[in-house]
Protein backbone atom coordinates (compact mmCIF):
# COMPACT_ATOMS: atom_id res chain seq x y z
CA UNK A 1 54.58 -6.68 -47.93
CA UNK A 2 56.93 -9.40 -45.59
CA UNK A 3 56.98 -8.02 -41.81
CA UNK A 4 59.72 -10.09 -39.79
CA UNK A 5 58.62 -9.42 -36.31
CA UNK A 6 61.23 -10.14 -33.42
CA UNK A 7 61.06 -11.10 -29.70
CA UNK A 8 62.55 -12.60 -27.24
CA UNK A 9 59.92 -14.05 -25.01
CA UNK A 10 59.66 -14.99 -21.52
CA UNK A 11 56.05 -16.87 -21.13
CA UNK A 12 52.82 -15.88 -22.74
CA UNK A 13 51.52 -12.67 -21.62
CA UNK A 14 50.73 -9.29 -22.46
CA UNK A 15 53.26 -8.60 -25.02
CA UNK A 16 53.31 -12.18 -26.64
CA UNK A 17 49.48 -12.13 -26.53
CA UNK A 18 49.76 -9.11 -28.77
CA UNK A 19 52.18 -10.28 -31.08
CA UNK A 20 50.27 -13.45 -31.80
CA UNK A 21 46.86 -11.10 -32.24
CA UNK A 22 49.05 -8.76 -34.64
CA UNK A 23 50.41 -11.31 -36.87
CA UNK A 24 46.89 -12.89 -37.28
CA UNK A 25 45.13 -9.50 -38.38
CA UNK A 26 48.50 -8.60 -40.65
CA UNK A 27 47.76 -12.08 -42.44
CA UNK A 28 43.42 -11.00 -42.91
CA UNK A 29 45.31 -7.78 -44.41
CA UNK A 30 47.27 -9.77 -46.35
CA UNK A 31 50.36 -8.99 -45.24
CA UNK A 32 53.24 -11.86 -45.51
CA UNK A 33 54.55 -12.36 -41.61
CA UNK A 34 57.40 -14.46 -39.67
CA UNK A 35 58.55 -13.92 -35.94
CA UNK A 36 62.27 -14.32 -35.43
CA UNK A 37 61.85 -16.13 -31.58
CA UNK A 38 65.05 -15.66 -29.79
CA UNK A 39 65.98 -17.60 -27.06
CA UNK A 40 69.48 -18.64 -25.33
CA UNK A 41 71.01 -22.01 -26.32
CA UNK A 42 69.73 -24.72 -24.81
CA UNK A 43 66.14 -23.37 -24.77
CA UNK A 44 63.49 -25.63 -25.52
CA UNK A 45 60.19 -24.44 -27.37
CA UNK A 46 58.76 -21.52 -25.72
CA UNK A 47 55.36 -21.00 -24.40
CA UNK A 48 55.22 -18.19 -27.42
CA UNK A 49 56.40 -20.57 -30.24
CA UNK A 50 53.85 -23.18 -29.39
CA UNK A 51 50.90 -20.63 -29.80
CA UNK A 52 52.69 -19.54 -32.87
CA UNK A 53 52.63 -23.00 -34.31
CA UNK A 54 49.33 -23.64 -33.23
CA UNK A 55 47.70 -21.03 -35.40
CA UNK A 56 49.92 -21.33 -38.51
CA UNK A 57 51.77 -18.44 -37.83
CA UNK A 58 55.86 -19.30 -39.14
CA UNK A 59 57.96 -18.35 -36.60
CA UNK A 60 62.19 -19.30 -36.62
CA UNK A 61 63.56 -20.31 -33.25
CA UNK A 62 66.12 -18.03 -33.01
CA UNK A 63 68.88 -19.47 -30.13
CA UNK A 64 72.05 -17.28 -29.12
CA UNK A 65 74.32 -16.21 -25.86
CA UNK A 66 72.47 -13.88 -23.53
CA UNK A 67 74.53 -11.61 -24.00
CA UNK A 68 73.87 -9.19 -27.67
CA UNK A 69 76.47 -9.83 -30.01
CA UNK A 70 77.04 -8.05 -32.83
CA UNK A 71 77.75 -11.02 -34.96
CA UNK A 72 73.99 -11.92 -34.20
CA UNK A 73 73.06 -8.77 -35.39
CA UNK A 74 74.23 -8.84 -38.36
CA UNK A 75 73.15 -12.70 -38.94
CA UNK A 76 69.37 -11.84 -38.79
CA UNK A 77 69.84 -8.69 -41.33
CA UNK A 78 71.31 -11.04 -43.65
CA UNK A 79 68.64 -13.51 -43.11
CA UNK A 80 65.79 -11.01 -43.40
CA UNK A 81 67.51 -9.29 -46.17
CA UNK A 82 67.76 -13.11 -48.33
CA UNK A 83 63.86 -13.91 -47.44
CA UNK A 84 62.75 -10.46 -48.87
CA UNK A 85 61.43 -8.53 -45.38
CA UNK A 86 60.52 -4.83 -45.85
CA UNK A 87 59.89 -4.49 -42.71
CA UNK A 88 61.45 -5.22 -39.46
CA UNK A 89 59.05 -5.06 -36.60
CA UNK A 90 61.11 -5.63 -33.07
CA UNK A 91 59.34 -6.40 -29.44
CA UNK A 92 61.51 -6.15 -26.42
CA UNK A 93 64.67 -4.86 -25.45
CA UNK A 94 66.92 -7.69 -27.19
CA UNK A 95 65.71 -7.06 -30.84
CA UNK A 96 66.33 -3.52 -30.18
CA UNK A 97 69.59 -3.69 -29.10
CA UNK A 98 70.71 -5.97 -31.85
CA UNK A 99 69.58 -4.06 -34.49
CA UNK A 100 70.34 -0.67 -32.81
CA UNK A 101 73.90 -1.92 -33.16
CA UNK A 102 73.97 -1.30 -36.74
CA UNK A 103 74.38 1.85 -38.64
CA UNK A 104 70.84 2.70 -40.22
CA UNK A 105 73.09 3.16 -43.21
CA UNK A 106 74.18 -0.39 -43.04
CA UNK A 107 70.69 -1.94 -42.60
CA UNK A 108 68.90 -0.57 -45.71
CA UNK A 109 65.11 -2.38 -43.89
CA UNK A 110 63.16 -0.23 -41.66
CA UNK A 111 63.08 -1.16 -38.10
CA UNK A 112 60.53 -0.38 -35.81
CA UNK A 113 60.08 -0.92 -32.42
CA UNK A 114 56.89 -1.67 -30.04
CA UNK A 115 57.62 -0.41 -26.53
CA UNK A 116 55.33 -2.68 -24.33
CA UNK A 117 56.64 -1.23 -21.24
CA UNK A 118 59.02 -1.07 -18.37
CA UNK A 119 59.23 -2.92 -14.95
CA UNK A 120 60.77 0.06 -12.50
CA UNK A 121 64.07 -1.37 -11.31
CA UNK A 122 64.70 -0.49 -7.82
CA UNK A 123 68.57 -1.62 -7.85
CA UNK A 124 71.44 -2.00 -10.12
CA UNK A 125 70.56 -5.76 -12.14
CA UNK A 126 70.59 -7.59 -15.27
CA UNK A 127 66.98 -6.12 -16.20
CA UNK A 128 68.44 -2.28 -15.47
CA UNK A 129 71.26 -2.52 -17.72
CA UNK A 130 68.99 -4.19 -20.51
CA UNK A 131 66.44 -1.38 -19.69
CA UNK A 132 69.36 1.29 -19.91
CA UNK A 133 70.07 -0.27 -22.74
CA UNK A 134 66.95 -0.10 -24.81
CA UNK A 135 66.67 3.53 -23.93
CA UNK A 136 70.24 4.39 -25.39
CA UNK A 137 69.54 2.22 -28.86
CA UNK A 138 65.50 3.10 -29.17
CA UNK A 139 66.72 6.59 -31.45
CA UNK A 140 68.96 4.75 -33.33
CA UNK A 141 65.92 2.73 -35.10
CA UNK A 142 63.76 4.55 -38.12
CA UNK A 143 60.29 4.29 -35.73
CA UNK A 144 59.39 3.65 -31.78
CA UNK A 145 56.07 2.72 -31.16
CA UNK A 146 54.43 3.44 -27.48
CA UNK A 147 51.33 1.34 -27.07
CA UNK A 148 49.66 4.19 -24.68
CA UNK A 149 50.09 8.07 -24.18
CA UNK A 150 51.19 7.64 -20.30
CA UNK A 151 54.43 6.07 -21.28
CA UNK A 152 56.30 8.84 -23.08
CA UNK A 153 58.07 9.84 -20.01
CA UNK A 154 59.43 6.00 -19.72
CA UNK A 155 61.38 6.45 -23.56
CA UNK A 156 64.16 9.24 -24.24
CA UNK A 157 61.26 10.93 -25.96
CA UNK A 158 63.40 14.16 -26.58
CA UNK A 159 65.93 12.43 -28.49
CA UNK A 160 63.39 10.09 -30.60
CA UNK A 161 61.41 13.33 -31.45
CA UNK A 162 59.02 12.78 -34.66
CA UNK A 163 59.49 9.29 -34.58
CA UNK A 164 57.67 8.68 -31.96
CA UNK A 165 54.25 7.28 -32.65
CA UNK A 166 51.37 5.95 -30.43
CA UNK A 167 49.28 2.77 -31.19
CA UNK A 168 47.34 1.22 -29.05
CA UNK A 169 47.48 -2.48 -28.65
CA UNK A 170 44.32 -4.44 -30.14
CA UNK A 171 42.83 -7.98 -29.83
CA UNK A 172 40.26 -10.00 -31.92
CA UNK A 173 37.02 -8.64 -31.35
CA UNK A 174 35.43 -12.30 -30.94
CA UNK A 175 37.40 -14.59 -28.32
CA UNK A 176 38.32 -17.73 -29.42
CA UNK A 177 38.50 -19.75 -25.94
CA UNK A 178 36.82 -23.19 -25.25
CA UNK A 179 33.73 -24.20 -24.15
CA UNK A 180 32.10 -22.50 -21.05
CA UNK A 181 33.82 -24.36 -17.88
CA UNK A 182 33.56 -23.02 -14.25
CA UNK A 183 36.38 -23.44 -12.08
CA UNK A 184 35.64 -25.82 -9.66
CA UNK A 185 37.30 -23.29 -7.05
CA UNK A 186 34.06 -21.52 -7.00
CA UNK A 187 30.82 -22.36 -5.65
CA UNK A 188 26.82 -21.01 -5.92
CA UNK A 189 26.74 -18.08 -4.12
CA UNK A 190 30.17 -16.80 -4.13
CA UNK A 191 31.54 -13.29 -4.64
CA UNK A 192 33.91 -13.89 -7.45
CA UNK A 193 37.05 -12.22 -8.51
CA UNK A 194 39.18 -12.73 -10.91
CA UNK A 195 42.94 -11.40 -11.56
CA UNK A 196 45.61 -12.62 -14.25
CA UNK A 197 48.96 -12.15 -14.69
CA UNK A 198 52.35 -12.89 -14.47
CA UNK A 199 53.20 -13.66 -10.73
CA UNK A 200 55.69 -10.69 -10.19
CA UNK A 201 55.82 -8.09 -8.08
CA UNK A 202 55.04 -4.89 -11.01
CA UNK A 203 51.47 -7.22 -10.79
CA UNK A 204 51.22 -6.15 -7.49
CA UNK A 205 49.48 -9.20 -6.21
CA UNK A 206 50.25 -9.16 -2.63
CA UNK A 207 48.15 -6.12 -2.22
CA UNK A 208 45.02 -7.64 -3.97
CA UNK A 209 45.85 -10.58 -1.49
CA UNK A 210 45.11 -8.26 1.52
CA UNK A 211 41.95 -6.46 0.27
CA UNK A 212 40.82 -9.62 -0.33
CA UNK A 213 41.60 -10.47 3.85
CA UNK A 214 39.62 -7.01 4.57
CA UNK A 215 36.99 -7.49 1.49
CA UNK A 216 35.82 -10.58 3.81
CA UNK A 217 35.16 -8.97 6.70
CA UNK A 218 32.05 -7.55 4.70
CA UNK A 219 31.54 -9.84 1.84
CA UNK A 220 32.79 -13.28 3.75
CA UNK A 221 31.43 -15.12 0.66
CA UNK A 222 34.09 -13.41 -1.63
CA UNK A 223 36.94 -15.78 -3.28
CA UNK A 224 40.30 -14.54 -5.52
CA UNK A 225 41.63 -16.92 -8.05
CA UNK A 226 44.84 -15.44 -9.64
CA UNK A 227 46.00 -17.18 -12.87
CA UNK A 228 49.79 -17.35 -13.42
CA UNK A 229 53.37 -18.25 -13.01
CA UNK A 230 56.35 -16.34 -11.92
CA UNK A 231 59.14 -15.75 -9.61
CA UNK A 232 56.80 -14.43 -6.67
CA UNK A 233 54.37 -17.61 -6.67
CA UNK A 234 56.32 -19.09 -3.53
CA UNK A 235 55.95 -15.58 -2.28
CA UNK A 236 52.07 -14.84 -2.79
CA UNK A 237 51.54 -18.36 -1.47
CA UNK A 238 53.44 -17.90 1.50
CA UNK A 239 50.95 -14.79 2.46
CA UNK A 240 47.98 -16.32 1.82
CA UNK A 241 48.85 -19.31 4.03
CA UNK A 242 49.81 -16.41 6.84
CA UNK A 243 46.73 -15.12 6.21
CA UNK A 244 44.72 -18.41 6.57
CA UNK A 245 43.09 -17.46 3.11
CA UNK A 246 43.41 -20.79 1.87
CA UNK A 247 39.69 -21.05 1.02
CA UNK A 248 39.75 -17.74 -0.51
CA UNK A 249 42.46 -17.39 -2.53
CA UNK A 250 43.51 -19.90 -5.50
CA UNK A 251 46.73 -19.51 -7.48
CA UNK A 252 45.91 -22.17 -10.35
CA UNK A 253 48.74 -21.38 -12.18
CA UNK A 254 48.53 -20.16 -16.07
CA UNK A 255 45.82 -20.42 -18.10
CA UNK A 256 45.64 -21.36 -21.86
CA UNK A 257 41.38 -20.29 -21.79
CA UNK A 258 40.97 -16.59 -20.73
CA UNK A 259 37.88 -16.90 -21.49
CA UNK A 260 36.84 -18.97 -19.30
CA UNK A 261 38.06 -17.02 -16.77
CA UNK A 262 36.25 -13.55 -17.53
CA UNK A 263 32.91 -15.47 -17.93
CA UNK A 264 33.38 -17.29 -14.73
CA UNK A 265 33.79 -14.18 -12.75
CA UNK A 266 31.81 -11.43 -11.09
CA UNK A 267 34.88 -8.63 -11.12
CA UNK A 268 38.06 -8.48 -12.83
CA UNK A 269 40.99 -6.69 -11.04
CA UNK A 270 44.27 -5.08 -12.49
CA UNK A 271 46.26 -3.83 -9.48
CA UNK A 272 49.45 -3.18 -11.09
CA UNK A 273 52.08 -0.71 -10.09
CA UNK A 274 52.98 -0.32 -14.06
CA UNK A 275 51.69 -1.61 -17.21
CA UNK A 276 52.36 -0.61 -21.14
CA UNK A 277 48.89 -1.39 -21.99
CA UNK A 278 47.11 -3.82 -20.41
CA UNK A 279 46.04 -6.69 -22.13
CA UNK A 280 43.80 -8.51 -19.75
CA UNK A 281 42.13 -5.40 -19.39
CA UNK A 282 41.14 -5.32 -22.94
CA UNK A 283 39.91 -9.14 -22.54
CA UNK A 284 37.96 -7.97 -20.00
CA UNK A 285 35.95 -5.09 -21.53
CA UNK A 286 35.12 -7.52 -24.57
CA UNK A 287 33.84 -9.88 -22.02
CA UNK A 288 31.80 -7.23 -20.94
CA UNK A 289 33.28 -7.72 -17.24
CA UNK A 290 33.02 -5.42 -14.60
CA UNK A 291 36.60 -3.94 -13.83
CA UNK A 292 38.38 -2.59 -10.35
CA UNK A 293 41.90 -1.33 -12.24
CA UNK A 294 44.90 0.63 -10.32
CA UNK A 295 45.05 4.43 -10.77
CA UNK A 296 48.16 4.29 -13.30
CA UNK A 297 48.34 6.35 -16.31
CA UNK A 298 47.42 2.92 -18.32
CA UNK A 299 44.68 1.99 -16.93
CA UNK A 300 43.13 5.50 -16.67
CA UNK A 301 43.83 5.64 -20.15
CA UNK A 302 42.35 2.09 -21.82
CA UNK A 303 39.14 2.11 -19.51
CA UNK A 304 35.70 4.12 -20.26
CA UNK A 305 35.35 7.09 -17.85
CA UNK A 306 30.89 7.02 -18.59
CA UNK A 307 30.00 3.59 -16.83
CA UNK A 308 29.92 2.09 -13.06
CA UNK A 309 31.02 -1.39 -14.34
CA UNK A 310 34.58 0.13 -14.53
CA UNK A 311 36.43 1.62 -11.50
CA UNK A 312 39.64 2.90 -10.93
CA UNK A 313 41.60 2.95 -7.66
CA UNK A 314 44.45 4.44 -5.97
CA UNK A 315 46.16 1.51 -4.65
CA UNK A 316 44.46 1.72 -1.00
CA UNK A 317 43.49 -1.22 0.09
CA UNK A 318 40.28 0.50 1.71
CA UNK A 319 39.41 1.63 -1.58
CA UNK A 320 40.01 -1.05 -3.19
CA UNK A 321 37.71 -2.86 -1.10
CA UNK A 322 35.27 -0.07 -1.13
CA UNK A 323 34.96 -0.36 -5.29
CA UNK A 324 34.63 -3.99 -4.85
CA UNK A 325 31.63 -3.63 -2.42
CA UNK A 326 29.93 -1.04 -4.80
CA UNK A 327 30.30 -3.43 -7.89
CA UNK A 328 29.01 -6.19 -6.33
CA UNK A 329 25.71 -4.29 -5.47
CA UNK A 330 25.21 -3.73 -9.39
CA UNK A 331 23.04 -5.88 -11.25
CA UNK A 332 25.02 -9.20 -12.59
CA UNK A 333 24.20 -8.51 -16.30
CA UNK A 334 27.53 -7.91 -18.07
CA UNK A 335 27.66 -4.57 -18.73
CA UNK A 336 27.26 -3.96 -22.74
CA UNK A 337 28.59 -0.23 -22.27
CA UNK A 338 31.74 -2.04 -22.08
CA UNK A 339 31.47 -4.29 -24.68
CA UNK A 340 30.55 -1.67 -27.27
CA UNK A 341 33.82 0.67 -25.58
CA UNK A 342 35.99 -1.61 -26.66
CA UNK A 343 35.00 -2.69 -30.58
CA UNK A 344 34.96 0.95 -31.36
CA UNK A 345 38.38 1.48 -29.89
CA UNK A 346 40.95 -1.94 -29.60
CA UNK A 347 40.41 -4.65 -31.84
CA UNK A 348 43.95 -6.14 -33.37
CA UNK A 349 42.14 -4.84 -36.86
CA UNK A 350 42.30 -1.54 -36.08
CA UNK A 351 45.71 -2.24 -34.14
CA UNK A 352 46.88 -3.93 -37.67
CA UNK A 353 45.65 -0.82 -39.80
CA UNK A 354 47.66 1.66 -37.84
CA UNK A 355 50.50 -0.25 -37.98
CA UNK A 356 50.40 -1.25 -42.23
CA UNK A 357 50.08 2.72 -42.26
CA UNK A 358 53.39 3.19 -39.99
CA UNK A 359 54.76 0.31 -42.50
CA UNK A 360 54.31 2.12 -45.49
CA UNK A 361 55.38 5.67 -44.64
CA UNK A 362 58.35 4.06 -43.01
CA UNK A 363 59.37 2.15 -46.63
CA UNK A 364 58.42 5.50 -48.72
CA UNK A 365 61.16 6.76 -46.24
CA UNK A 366 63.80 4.64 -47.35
CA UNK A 367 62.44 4.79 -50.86
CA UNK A 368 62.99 8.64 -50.74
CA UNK A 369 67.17 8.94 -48.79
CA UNK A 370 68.17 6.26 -51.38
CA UNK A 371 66.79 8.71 -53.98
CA UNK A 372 68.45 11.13 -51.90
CA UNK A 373 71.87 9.49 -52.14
CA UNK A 374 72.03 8.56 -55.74
């Protein structure tokens, strides 16, 4: 079985950090994958491509307008048609859109569609239009995919109906990052916490910014580093200057060694105000690091509801700070609860399985309306 995946990426995050994981366990299953990267013209190689590249995984730089364009549409059927793809696995809006502008009748491949979430637009923009978008083309496509249960309300769930399916997202159950390295950033004795993402305002990082200002006033040994780039680094740096927390907060900018970061931590935090299924979360619990996670339906849903090592919050900064005090009481061991929680439920195996299985039925669909026909 081929399985063209497409995306249009932005960086390396959550959803690219999935793909990458995906395509790795679909080639153990011996599966036959490419990713279609698209990019505008003029793009040089993305953050994606180069982790594609570096672990073997053949990917086509895929450069077009910004705007979707029918033309392009109907370019990458042709090419996945002539390379012999069953399947055509999409990741973001643009992939949708493209191929929800063909006819189902016209594209004689299944396409399916991973919904890694929505960022909540609070005005009229480029990014609500492509959101609109998506939502219009997402029941025009033979399967959507929700990677948790808390984001049917974000699709047009009524209008999908049966082929809607859940999967959660999976990683490798062994990490893969270099050698043991503490950041410099913090010493002996310090209350470390640890928070990754893209530097946006969905992260939320502003807020984790000022429990850290109030966390101090108890624990004045505590220190933040956030890893990451985005639009709101001038932002979140501004703040932490205003709040003289420049020996207490660290924006080092992205980081290729995860790793690194969860073992050189006391407490990971996820204080986001949305997420499709949290990634970093996942690298966490396999880390076996103690968590302080936002009270969105995401987080409730990925993290173990039996252990103290994992704590969710309604975004209060007194609580926040509250959960942060209690965790830091525990003992330092790295809780193995956690560890365990997440090989039995999100490794990119199990992730792979589920979606070979979603593969298959989708094929023995087409199989069965071309029957149908002739």
């Amino acid at each position: 079985m081929k399985v063209t995946h497409i995306i249009d990426s932005g960086g390396y995050y959550g959803a690219e950090v999935m793909l990458v994981h995906l395509c790795q366990a679909q080639q153990k299953a011996g599966l036959q994958v490419e990713v279609i990267s698209i990019g505008t013209r003029g793009n040089y190689k993305k953050p994606l491509e180069e982790k594609l590249e570096a672990y073997g995984i053949p990917y086509l730089p895929w450069r077009m307008l910004a705007l979707p364009d029918i033309r392009e549409s109907f370019k990458i059927l042709k090419y996945c048609r002539n390379g012999g793809t069953d399947v055509i696995h999409s990741h973001g809006y643009k992939g949708n859109i493209l191929l929800g502008l063909i006819p189902k009748r016209w594209r004689k491949i299944p396409v399916i569609t991973t919904v890694h979430g929505y960022i909540h637009q609070k005005q009229f923009n480029k990014m609500f239009i492509n959101q609109w978008l998506d939502r219009f083309y997402l029941p025009k496509l033979d399967a959507v995919v929700l990677v948790s249960e808390g984001m049917r309300h974000q699709v047009p769930h009524g209008k999908i109906g049966k082929k809607l399916h859940v999967i959660p997202n999976g990683i490798p159950d062994a990490s893969n990052g270099e050698a043991y390295e503490p950041i410099s950033f913090f010493k002996r004795g310090d209350y470390k916490i640890t928070a990754i993402g893209r530097l946006s305002l969905e992260k939320n990082f502003q807020f984790l910014i000022s429990v850290l200002k109030k966390l101090l006033v108890h624990l004045p040994q505590s220190k933040l580093v956030i890893y990451g780039d985005g639009s709101e680094r001038d932002n979140l740096q501004n703040l932490i200057n205003q709040l003289n927390l420049k020996d207490h907060v660290f924006l080092p900018g992205y980081t290729n060694n995860t790793t690194q970061a969860y073992r050189n931590t006391d407490v990971f935090v996820n204080c986001s105000l949305t997420e499709g299924m949290p990634i970093t979360i996942l690298e966490a619990l396999r880390e076996g690091c103690a968590i302080v996670a936002s009270s969105i339906p995401a987080n409730r849903e990925v993290l173990p509801k039996n252990t103290q090592y994992a704590v969710i919050s309604e975004l209060i900064e007194d609580q926040f700070v509250t959960a942060l005090i209690k965790l830091k009481e525990l003992p330092r061991e790295k809780s193995q609860t956690l560890k365990l929680f997440f090989k039995d439920h999100y490794t990119s195996k199990t992730c792979a399985e589920r979606y070979i299985s979603l593969y298959t039925e989708e094929m023995l669909s087409l199989e069965r309306d071309k029957n149908e026909v002739a």
